[in-house]
PDB file of N, CA and C in Angstrom:
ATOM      1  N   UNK A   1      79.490  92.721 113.017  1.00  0.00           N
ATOM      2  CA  UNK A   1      79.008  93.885 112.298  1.00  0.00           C
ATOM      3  C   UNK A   1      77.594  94.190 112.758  1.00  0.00           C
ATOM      4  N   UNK A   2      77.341  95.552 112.673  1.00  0.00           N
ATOM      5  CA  UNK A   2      75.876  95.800 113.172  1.00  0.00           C
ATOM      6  C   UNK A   2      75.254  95.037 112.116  1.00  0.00           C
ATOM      7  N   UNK A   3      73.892  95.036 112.465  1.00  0.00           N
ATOM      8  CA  UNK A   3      73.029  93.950 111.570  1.00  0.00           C
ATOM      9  C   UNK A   3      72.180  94.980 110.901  1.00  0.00           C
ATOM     10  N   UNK A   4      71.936  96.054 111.713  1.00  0.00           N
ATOM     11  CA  UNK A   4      71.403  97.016 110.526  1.00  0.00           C
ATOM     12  C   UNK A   4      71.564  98.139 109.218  1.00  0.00           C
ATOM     13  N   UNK A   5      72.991  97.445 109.189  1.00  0.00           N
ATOM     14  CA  UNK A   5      73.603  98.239 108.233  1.00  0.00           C
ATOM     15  C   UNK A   5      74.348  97.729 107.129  1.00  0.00           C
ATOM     16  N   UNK A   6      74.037  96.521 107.396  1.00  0.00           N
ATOM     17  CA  UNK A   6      74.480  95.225 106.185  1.00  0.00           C
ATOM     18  C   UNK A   6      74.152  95.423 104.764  1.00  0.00           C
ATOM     19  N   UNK A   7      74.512  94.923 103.981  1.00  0.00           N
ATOM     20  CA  UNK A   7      74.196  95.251 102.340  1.00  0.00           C
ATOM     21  C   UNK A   7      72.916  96.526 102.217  1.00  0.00           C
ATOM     22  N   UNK A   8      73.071  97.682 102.666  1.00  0.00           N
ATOM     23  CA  UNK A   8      72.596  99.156 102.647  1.00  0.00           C
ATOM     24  C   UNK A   8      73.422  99.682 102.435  1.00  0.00           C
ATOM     25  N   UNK A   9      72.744 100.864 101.234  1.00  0.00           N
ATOM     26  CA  UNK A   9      73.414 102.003 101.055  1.00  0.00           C
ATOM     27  C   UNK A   9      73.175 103.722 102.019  1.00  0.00           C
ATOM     28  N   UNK A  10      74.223 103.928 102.786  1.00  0.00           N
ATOM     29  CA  UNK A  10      73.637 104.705 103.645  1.00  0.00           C
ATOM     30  C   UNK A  10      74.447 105.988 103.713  1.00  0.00           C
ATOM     31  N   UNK A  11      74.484 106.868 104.376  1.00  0.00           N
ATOM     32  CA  UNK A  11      74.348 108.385 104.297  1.00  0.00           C
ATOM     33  C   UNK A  11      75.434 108.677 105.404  1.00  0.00           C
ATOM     34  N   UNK A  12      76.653 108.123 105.264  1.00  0.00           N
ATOM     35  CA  UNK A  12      77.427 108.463 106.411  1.00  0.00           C
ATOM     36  C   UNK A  12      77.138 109.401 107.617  1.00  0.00           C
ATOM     37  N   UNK A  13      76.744 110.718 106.601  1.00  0.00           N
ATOM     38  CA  UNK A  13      76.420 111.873 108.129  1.00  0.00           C
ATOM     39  C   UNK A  13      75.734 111.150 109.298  1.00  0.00           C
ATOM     40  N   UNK A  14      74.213 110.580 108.503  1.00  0.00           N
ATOM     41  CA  UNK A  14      73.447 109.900 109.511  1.00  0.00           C
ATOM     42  C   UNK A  14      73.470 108.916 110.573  1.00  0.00           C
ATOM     43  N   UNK A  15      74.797 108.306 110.786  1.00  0.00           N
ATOM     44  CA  UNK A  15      75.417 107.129 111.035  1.00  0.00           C
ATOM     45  C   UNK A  15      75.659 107.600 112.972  1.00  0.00           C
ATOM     46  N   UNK A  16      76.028 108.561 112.845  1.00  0.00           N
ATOM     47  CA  UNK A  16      75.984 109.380 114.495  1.00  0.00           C
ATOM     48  C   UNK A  16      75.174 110.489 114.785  1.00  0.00           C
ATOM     49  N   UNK A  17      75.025 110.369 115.866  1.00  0.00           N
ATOM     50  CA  UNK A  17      74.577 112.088 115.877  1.00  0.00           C
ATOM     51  C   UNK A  17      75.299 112.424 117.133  1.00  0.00           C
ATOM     52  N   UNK A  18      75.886 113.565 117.234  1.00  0.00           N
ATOM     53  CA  UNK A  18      77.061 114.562 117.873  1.00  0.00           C
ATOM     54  C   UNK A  18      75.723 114.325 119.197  1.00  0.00           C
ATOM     55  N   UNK A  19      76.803 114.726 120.421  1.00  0.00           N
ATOM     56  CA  UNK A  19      76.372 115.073 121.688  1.00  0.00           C
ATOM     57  C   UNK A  19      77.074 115.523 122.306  1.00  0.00           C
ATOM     58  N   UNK A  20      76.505 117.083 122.791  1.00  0.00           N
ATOM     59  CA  UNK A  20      76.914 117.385 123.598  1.00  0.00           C
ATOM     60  C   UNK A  20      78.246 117.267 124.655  1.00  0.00           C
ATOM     61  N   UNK A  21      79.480 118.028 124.182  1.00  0.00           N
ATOM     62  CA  UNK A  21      80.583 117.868 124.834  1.00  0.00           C
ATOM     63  C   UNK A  21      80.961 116.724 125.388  1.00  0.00           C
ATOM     64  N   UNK A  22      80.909 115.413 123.834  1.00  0.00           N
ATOM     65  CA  UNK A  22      81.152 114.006 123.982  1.00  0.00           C
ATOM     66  C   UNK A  22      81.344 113.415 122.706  1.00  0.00           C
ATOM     67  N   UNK A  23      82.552 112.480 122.958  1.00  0.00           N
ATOM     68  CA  UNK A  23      82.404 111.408 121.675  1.00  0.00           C
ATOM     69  C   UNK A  23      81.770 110.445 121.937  1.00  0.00           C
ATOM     70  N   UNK A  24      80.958 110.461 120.870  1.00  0.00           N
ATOM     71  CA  UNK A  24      79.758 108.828 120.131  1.00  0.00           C
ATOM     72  C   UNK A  24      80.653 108.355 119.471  1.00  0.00           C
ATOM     73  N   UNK A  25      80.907 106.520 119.704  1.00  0.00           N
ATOM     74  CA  UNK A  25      81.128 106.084 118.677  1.00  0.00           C
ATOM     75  C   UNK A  25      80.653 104.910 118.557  1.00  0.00           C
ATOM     76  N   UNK A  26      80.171 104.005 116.748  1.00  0.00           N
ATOM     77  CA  UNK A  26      79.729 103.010 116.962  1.00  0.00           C
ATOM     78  C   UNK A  26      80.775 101.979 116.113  1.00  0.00           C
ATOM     79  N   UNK A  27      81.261 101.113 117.001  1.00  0.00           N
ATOM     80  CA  UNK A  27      81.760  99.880 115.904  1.00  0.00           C
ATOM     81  C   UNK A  27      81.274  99.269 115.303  1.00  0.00           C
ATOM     82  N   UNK A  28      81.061  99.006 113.589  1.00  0.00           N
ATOM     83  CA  UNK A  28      80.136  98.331 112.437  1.00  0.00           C
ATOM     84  C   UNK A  28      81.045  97.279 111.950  1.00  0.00           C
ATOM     85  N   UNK A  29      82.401  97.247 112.260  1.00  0.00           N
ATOM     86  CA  UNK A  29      83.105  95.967 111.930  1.00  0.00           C
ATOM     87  C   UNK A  29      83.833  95.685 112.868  1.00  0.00           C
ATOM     88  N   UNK A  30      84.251  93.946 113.220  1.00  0.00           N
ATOM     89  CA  UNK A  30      85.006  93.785 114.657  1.00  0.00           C
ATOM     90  C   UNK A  30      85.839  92.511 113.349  1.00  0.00           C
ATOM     91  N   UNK A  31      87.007  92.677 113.159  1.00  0.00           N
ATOM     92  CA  UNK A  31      87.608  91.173 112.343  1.00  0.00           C
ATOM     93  C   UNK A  31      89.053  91.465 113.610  1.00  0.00           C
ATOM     94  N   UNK A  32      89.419  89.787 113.575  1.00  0.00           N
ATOM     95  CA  UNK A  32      90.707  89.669 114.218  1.00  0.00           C
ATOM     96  C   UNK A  32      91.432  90.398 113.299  1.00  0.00           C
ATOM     97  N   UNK A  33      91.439  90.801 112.161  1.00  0.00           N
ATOM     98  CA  UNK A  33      92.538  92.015 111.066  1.00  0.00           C
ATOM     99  C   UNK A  33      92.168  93.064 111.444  1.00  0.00           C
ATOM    100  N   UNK A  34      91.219  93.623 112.231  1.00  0.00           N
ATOM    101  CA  UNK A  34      91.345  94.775 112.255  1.00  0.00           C
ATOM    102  C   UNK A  34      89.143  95.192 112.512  1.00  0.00           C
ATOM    103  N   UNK A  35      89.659  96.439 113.100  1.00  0.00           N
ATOM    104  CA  UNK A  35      87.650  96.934 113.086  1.00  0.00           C
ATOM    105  C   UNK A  35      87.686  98.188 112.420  1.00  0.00           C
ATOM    106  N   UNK A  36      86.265  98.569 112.432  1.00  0.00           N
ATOM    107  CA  UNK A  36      85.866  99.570 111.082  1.00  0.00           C
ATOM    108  C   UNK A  36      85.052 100.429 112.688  1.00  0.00           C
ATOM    109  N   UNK A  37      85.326 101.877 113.279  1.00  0.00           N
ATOM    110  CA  UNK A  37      84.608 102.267 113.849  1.00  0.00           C
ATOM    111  C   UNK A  37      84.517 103.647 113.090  1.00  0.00           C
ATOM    112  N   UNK A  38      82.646 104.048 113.335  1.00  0.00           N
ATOM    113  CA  UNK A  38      82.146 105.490 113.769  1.00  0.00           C
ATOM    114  C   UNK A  38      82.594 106.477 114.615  1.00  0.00           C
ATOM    115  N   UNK A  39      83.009 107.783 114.501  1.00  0.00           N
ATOM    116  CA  UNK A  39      82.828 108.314 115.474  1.00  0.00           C
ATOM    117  C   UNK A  39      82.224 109.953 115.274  1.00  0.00           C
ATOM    118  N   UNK A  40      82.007 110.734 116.193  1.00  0.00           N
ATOM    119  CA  UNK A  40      80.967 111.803 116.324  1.00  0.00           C
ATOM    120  C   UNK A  40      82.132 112.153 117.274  1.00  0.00           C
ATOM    121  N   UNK A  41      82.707 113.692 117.087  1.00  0.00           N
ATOM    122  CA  UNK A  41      83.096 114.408 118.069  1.00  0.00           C
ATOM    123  C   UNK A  41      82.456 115.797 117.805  1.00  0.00           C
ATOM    124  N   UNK A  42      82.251 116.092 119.425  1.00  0.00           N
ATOM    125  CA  UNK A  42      81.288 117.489 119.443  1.00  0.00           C
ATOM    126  C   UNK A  42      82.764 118.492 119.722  1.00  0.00           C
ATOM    127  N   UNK A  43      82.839 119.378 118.816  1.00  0.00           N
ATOM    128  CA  UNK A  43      83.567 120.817 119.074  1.00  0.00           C
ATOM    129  C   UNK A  43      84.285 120.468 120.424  1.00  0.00           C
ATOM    130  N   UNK A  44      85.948 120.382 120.190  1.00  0.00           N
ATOM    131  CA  UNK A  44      86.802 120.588 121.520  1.00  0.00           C
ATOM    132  C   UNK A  44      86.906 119.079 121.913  1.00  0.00           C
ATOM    133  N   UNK A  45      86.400 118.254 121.745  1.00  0.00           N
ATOM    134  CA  UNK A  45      86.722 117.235 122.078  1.00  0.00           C
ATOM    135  C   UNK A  45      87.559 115.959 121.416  1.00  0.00           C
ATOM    136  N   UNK A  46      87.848 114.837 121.761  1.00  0.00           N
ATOM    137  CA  UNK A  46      89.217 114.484 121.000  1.00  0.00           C
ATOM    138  C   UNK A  46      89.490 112.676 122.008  1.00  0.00           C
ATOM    139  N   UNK A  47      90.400 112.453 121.302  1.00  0.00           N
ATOM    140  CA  UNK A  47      90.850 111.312 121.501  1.00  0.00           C
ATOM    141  C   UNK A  47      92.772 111.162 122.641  1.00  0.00           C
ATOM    142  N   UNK A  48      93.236 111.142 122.937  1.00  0.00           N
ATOM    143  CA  UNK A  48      94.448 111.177 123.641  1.00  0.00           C
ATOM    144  C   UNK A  48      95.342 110.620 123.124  1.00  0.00           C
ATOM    145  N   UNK A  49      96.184 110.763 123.148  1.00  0.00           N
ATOM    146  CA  UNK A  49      97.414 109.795 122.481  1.00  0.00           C
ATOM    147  C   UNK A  49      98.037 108.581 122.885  1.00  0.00           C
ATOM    148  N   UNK A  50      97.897 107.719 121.608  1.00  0.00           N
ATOM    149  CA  UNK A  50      97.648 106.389 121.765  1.00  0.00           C
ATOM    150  C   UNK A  50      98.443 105.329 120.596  1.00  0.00           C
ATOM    151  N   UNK A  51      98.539 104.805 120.312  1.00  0.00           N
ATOM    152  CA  UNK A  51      98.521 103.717 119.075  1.00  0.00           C
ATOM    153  C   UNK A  51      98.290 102.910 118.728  1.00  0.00           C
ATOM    154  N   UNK A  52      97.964 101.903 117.681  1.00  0.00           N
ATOM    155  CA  UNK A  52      97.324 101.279 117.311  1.00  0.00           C
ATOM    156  C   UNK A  52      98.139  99.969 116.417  1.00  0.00           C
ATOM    157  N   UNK A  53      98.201  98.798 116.696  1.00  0.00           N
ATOM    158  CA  UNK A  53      98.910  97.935 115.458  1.00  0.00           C
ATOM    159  C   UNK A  53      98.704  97.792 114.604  1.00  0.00           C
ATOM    160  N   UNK A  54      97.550  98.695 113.902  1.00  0.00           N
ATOM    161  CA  UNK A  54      97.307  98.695 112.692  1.00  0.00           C
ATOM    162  C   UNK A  54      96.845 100.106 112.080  1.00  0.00           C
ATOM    163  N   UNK A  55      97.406 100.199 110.590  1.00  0.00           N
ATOM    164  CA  UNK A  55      96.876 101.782 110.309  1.00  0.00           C
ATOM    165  C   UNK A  55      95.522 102.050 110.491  1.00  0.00           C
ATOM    166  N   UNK A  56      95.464 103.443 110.846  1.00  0.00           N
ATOM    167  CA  UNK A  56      94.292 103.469 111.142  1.00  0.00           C
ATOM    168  C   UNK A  56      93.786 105.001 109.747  1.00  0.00           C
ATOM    169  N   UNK A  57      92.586 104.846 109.249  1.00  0.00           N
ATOM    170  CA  UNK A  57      92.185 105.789 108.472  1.00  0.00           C
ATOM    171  C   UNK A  57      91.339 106.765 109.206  1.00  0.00           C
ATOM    172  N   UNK A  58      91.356 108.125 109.333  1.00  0.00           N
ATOM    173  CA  UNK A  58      90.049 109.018 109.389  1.00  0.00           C
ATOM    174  C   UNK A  58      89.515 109.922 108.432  1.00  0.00           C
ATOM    175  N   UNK A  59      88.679 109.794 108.424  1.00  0.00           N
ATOM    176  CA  UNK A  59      88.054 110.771 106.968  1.00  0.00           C
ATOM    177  C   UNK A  59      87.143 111.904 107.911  1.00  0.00           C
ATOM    178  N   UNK A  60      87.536 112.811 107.714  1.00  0.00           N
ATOM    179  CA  UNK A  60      86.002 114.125 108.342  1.00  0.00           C
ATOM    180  C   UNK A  60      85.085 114.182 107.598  1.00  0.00           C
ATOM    181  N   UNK A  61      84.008 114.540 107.746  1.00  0.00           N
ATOM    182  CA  UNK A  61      82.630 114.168 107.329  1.00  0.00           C
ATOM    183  C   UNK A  61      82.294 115.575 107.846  1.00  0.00           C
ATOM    184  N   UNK A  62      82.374 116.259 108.547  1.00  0.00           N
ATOM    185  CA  UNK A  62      82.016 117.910 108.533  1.00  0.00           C
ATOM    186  C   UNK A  62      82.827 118.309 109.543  1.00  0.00           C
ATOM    187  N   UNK A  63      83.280 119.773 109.584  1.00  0.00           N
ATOM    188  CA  UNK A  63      83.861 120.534 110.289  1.00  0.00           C
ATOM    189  C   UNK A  63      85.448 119.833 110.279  1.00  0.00           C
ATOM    190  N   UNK A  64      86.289 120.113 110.784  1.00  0.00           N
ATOM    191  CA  UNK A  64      87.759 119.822 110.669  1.00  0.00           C
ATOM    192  C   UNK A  64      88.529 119.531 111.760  1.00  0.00           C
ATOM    193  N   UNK A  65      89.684 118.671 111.791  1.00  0.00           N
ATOM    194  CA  UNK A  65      90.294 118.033 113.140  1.00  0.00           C
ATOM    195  C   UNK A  65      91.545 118.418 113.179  1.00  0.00           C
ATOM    196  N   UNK A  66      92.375 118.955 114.473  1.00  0.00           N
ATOM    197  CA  UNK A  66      93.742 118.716 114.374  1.00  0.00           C
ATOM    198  C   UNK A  66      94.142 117.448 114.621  1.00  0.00           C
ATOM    199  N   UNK A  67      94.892 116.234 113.738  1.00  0.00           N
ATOM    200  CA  UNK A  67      95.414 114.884 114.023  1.00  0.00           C
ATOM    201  C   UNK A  67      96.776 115.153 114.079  1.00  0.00           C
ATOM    202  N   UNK A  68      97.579 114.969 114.963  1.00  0.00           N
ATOM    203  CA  UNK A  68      98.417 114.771 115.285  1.00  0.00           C
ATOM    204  C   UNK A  68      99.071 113.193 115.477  1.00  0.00           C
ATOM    205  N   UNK A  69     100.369 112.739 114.397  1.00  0.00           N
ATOM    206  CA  UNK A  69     101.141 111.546 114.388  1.00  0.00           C
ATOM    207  C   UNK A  69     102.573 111.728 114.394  1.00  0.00           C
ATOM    208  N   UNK A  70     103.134 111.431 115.658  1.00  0.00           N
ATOM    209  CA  UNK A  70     104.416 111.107 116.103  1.00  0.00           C
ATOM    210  C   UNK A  70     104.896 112.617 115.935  1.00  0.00           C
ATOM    211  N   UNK A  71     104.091 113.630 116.849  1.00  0.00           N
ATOM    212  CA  UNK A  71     104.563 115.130 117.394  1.00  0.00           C
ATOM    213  C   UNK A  71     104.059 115.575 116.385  1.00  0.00           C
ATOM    214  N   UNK A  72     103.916 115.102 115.070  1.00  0.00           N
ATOM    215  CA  UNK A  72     103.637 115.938 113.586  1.00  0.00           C
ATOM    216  C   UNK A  72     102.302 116.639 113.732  1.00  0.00           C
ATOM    217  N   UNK A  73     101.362 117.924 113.653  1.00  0.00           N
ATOM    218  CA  UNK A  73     100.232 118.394 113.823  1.00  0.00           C
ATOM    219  C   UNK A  73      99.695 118.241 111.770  1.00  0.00           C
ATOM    220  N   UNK A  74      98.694 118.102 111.889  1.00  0.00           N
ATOM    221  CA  UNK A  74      98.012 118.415 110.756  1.00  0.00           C
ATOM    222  C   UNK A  74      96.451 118.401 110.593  1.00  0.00           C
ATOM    223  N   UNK A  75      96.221 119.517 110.266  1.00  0.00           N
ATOM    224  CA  UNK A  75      94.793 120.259 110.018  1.00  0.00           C
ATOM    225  C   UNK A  75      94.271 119.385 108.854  1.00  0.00           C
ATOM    226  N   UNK A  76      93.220 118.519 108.954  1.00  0.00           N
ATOM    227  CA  UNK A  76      91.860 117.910 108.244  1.00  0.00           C
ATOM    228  C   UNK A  76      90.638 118.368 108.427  1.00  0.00           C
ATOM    229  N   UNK A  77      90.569 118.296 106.907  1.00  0.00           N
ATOM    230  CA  UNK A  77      88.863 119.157 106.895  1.00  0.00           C
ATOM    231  C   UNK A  77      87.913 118.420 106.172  1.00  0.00           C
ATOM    232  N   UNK A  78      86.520 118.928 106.034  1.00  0.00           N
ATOM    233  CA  UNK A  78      86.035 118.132 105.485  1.00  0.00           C
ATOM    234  C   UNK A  78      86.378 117.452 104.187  1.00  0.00           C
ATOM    235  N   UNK A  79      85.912 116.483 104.004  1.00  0.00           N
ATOM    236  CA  UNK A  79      86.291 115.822 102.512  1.00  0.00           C
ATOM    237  C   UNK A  79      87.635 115.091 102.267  1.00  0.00           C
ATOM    238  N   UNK A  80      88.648 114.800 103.209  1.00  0.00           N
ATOM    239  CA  UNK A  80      89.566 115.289 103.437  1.00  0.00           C
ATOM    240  C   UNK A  80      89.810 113.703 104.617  1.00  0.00           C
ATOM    241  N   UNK A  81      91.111 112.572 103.983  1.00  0.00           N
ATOM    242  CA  UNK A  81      91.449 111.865 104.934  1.00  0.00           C
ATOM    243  C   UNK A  81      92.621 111.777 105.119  1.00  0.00           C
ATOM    244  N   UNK A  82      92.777 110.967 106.389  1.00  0.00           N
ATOM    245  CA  UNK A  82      94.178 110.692 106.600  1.00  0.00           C
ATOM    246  C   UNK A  82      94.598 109.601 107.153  1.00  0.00           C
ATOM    247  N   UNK A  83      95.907 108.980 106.924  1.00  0.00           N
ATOM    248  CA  UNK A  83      96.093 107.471 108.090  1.00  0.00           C
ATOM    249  C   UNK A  83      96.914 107.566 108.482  1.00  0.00           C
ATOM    250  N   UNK A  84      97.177 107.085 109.806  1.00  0.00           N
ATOM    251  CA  UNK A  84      97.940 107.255 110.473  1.00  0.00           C
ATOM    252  C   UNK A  84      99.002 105.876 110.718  1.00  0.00           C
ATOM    253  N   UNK A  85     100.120 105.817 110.748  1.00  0.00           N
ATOM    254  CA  UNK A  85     101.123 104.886 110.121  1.00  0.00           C
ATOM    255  C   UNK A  85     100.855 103.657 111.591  1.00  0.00           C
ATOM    256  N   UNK A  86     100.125 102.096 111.483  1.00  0.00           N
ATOM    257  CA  UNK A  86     100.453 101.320 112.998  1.00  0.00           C
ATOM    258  C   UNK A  86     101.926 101.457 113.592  1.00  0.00           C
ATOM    259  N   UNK A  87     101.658 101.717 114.890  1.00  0.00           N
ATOM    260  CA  UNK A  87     102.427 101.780 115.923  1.00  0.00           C
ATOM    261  C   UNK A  87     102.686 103.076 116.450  1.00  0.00           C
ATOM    262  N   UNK A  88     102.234 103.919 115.733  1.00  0.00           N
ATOM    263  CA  UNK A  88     103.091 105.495 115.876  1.00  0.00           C
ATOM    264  C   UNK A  88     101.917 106.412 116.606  1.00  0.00           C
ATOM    265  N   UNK A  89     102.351 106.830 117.777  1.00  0.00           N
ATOM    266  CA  UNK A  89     101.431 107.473 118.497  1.00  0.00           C
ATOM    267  C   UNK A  89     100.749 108.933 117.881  1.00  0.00           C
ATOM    268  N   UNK A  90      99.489 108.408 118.277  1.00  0.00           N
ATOM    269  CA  UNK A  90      98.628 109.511 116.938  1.00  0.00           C
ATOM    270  C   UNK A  90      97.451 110.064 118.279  1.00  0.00           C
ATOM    271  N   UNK A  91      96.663 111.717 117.957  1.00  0.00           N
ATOM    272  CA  UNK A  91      95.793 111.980 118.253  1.00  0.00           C
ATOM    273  C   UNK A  91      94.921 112.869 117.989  1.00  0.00           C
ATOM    274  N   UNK A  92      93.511 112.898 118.261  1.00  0.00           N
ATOM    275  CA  UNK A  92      92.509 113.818 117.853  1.00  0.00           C
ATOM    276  C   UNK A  92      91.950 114.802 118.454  1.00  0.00           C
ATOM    277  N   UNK A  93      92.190 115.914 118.080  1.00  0.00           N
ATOM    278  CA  UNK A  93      91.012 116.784 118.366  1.00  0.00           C
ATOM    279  C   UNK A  93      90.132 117.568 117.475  1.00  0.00           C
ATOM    280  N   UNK A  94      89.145 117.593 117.832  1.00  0.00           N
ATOM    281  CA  UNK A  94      87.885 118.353 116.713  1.00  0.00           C
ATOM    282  C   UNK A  94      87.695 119.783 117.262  1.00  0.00           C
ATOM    283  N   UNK A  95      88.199 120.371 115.745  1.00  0.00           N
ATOM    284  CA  UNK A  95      88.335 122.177 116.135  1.00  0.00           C
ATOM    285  C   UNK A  95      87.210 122.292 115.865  1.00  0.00           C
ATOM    286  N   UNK A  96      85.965 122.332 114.882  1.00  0.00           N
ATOM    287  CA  UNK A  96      84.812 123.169 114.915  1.00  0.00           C
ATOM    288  C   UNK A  96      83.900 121.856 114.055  1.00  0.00           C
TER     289      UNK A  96
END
């Protein structure tokens, strides 16, 4: 786990900051059960399709994503999560 973010209460937004036609991301938990990552996508950009052995959660934190799991499309917006079932090929893109 990062060390600077240990027993703090902190401000999710602040946790990344977006760049420029790129995903940031930071991993804050690594357990053999599973990791806890950050990520920052700038407008248009996205993740590929992939899967994972374990569910995976995303929550938006501003602006909204198309996630797509096993062909299924679905629009997330802020405030707004979703998980995606382990094993089942899932992916991201950030509309605005």
């Amino acid at each position: 786990m990062s060390e600077d973010i240990k027993a703090k209460a902190l401000n999710i937004q602040f946790l990344l900051d977006y760049q420029a036609d790129s995903v940031v991301s930071r991993e804050v938990i690594k357990k053999e059960l599973g990791t806890v990552t950050f990520f920052a996508f700038d407008q248009g950009q996205g993740l590929s399709e992939h899967s994972a052995p374990f569910d995976a959660m995303v929550q938006i934190i501003d602006g909204e994503a198309e996630i797509t799991i096993s062909g299924v499309k679905h629009t997330v917006k802020a405030g707004e999560i979703i998980i995606m079932p382990a094993n089942e090929p899932h992916a991201l893109q950030a509309e605005n």
